[in-house]
Protein backbone atom coordinates (compact mmCIF):
# COMPACT_ATOMS: atom_id res chain seq x y z
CA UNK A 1 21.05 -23.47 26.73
CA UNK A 2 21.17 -21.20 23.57
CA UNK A 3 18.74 -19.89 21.34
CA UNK A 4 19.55 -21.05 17.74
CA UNK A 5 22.46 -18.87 15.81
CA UNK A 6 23.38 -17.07 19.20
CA UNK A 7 27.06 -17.44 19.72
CA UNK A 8 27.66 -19.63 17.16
CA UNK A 9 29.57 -17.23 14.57
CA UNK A 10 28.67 -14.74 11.81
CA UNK A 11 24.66 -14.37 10.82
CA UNK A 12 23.61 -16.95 8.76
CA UNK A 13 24.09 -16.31 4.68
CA UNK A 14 20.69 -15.08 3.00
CA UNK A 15 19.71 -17.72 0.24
CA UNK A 16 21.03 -17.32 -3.24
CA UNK A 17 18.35 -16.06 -6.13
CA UNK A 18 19.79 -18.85 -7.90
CA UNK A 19 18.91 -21.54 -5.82
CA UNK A 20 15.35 -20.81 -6.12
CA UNK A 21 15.25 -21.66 -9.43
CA UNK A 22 11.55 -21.31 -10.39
CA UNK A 23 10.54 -19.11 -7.90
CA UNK A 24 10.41 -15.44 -9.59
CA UNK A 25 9.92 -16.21 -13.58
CA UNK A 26 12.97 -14.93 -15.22
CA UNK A 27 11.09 -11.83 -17.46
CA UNK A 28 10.15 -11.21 -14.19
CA UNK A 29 13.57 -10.67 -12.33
CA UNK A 30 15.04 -9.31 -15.56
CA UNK A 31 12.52 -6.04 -15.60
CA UNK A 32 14.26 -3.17 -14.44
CA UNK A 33 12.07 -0.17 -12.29
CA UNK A 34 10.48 2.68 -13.77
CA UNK A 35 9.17 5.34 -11.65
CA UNK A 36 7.00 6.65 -14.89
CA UNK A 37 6.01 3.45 -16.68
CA UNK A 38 6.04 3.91 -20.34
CA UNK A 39 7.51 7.68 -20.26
CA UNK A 40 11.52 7.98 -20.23
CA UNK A 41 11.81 11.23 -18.42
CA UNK A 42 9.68 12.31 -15.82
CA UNK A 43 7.13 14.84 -15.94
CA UNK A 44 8.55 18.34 -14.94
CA UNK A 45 10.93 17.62 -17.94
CA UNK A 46 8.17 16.61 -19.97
CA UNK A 47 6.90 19.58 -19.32
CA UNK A 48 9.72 21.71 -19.82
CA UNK A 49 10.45 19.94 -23.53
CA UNK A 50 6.84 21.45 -24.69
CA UNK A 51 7.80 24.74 -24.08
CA UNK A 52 5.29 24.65 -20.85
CA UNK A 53 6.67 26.15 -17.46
CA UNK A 54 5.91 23.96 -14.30
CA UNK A 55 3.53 25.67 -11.48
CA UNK A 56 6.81 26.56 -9.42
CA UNK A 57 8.82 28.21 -12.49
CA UNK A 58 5.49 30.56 -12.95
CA UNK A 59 5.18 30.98 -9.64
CA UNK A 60 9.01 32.06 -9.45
CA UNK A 61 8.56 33.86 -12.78
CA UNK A 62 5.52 36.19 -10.79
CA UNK A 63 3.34 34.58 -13.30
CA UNK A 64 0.97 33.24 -10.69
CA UNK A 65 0.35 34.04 -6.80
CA UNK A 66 0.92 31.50 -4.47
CA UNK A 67 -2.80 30.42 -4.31
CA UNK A 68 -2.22 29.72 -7.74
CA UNK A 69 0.79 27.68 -7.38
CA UNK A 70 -1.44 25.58 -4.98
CA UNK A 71 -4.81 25.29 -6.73
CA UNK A 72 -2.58 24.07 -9.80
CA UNK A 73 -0.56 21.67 -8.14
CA UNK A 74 -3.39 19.86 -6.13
CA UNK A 75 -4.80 19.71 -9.69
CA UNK A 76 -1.44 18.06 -10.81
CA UNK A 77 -2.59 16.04 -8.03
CA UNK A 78 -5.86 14.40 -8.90
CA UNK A 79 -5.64 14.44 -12.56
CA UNK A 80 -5.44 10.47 -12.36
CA UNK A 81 -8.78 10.47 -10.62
CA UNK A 82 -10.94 9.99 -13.88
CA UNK A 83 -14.22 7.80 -12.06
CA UNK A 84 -15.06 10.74 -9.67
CA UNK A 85 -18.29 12.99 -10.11
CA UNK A 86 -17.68 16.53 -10.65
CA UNK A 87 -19.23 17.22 -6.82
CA UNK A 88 -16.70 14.33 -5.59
CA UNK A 89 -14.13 16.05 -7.27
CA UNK A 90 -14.67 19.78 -6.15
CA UNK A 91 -14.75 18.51 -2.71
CA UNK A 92 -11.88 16.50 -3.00
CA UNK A 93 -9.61 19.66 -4.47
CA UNK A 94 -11.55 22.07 -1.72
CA UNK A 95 -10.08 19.42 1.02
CA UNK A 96 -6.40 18.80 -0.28
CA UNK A 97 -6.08 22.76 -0.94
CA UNK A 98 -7.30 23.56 2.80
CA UNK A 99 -4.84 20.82 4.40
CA UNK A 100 -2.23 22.50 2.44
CA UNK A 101 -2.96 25.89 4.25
CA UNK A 102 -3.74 24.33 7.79
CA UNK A 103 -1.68 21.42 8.65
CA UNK A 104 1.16 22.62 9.92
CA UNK A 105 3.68 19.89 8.23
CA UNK A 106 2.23 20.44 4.66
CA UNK A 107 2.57 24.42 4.83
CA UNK A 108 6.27 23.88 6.47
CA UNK A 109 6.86 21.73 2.96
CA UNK A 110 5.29 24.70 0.66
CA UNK A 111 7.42 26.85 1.86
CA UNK A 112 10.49 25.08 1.89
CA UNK A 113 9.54 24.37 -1.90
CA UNK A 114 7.97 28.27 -2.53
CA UNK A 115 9.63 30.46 0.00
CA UNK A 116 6.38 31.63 0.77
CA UNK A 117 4.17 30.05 3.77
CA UNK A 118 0.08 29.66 2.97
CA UNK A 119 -2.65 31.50 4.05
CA UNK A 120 -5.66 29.54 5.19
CA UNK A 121 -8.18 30.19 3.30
CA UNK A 122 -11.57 31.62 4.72
């Protein structure tokens, strides 16, 4: 008594694309992936093509401290979020900018990135 593809051979073949005809339209399959949609390099070049230096090259550069380098990037950060009141907002920053300090994974990754490990902030 076997259960069904056990010892009988190789896996069984995945279906081809082709014979689901129908199934995925074709401008559909044919659309390639774009990590920025619309943009054909990605930010930090952007960035660096405008003559503008990215929060860790000013950081680097002694530009800004290291509390600087974080308040800018959690601004990177929520730039997208357009529908949020200014209070919403604050706190939102406040929160993201402490976790950065106090969980222990997140400062581990700033300094990995920085070379420098965050402060909590009192």
């Amino acid at each position: 008594m076997g259960i069904d593809r056990i010892g009988k051979g190789g896996p069984a073949a995945p279906p081809s694309p082709l014979a689901e005809k129908g199934r995925v339209g074709g401008s559909e399959a044919a659309r390639t992936f774009e990590v920025w949609p619309g943009q054909r390099t990605a930010p930090a070049e952007v960035a660096g093509a405008t003559g503008e230096s990215s929060p860790l090259e000013r950081l680097k550069a002694g530009q800004i401290d290291l509390d600087g380098y974080l308040d800018l990037k959690v601004t990177e950060a929520t730039g997208h979020l357009k529908g949020l009141r200014a209070e919403e907002m604050d706190g939102l920053r406040r929160l993201l900018r402490d976790e950065l300090s106090s969980d222990p994974s997140l400062a581990a990754l700033v300094e990995r990135a920085t070379g420098q490990r965050p402060l909590p902030k009192e």
